[in-house]
N, C-alpha and C. Protein backbone atom coordinates (compact mmCIF):
# COMPACT_ATOMS: atom_id res chain seq x y z
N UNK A 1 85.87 73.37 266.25
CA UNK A 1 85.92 73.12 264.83
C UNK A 1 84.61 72.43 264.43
N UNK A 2 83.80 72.88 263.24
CA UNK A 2 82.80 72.18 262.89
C UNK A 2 83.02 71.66 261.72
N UNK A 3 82.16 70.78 261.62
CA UNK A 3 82.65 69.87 260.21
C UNK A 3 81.14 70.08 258.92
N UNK A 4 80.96 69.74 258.00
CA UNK A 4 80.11 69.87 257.50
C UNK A 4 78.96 68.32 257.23
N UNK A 5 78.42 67.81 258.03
CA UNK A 5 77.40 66.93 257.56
C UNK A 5 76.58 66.63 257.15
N UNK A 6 75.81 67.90 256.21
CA UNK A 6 74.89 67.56 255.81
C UNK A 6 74.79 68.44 254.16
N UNK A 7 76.11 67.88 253.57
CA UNK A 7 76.18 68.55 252.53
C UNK A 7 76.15 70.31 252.39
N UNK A 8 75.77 71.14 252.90
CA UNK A 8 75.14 72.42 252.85
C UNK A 8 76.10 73.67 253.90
N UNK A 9 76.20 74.59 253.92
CA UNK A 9 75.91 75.56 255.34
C UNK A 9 75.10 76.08 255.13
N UNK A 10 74.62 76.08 256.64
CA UNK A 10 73.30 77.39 256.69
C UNK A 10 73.95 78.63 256.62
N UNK A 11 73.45 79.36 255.34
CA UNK A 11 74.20 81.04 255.57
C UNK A 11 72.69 81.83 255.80
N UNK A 12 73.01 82.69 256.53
CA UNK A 12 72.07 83.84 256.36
C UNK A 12 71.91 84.53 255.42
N UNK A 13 70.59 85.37 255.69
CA UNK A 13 69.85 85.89 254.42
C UNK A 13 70.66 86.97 254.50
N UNK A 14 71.05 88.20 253.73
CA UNK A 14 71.40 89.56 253.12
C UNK A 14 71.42 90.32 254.18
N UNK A 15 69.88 90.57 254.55
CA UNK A 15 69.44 91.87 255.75
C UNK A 15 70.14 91.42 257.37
N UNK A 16 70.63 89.98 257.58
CA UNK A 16 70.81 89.25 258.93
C UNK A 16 72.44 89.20 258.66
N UNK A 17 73.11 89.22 257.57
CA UNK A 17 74.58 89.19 257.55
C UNK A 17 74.82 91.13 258.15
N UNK A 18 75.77 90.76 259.33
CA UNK A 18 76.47 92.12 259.76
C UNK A 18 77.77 92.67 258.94
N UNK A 19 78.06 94.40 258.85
CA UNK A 19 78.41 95.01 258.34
C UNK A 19 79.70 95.24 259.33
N UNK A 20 80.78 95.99 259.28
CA UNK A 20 81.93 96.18 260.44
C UNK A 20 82.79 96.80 259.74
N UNK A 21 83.10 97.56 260.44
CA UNK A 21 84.23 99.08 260.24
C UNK A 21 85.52 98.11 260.29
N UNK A 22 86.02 99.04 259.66
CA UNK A 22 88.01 98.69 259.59
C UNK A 22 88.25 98.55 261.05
N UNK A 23 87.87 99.30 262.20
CA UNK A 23 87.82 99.66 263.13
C UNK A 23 87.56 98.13 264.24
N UNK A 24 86.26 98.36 264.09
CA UNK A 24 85.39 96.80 264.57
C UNK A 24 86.41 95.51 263.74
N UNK A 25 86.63 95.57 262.61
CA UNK A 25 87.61 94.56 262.03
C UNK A 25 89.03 93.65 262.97
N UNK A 26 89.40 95.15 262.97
CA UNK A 26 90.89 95.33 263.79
C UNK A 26 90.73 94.36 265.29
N UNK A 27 89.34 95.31 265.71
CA UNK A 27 89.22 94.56 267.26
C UNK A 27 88.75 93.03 266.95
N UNK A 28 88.10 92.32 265.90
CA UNK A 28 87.70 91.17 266.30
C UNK A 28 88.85 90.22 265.95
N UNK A 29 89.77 90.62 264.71
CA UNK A 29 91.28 89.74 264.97
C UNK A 29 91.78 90.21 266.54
N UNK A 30 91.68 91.15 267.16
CA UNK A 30 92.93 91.00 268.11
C UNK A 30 91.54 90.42 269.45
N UNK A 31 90.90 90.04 269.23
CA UNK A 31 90.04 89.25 270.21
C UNK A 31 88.96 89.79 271.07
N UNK A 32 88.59 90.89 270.44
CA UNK A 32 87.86 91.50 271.88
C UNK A 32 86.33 91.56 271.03
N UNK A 33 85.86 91.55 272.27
CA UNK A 33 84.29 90.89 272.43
C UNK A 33 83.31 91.82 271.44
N UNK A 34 82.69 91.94 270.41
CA UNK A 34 82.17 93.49 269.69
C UNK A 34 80.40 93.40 270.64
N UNK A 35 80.66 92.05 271.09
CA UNK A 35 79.34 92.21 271.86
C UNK A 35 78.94 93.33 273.33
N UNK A 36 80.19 93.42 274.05
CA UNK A 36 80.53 94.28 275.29
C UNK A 36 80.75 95.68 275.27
N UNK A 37 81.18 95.68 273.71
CA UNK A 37 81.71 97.09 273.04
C UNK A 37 80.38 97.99 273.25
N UNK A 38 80.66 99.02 273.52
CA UNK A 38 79.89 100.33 273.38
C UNK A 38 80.16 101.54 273.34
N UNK A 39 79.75 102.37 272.20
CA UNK A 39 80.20 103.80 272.10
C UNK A 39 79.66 104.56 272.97
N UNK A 40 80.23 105.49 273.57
CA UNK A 40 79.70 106.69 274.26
C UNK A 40 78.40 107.22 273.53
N UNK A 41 77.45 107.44 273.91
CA UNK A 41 76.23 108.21 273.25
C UNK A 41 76.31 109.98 272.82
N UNK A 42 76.61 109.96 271.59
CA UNK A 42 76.74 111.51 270.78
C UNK A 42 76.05 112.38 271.43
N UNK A 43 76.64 113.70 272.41
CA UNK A 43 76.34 114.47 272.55
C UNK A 43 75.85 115.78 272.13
N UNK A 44 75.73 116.74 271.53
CA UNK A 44 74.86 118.06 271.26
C UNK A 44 75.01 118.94 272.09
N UNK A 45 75.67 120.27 272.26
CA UNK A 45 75.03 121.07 273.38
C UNK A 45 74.93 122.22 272.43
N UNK A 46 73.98 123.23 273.22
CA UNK A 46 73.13 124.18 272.63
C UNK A 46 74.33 125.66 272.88
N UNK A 47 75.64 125.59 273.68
CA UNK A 47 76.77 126.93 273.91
C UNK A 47 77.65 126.12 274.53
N UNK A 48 78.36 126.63 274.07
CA UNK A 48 79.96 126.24 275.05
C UNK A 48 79.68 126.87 276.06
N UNK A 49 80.10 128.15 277.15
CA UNK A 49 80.16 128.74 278.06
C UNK A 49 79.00 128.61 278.01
């Protein structure tokens, strides 16, 4: 718990505040780390068979 002592919070600027999906939302109430998280890297292929 932090308390406030010096009159103020430091908030960040606009471009440094992060954005988060309904998705990412969901996971940071139920506790899990968004730092560890990683998507599979989007594949492309040029034919099926």
């Amino acid at each position: 718990m932090k308390r406030l002592e010096e009159d103020l919070f430091i908030w960040p600027d606009a471009a440094a505040v992060p954005t988060l999906t309904v998705e990412q939302l969901h996971w940071l109430l139920d506790g899990v780390d968004l730092t560890v998280v990683h998507k599979h890297p989007e594949r492309f292929y040029a034919r099926v068979a």
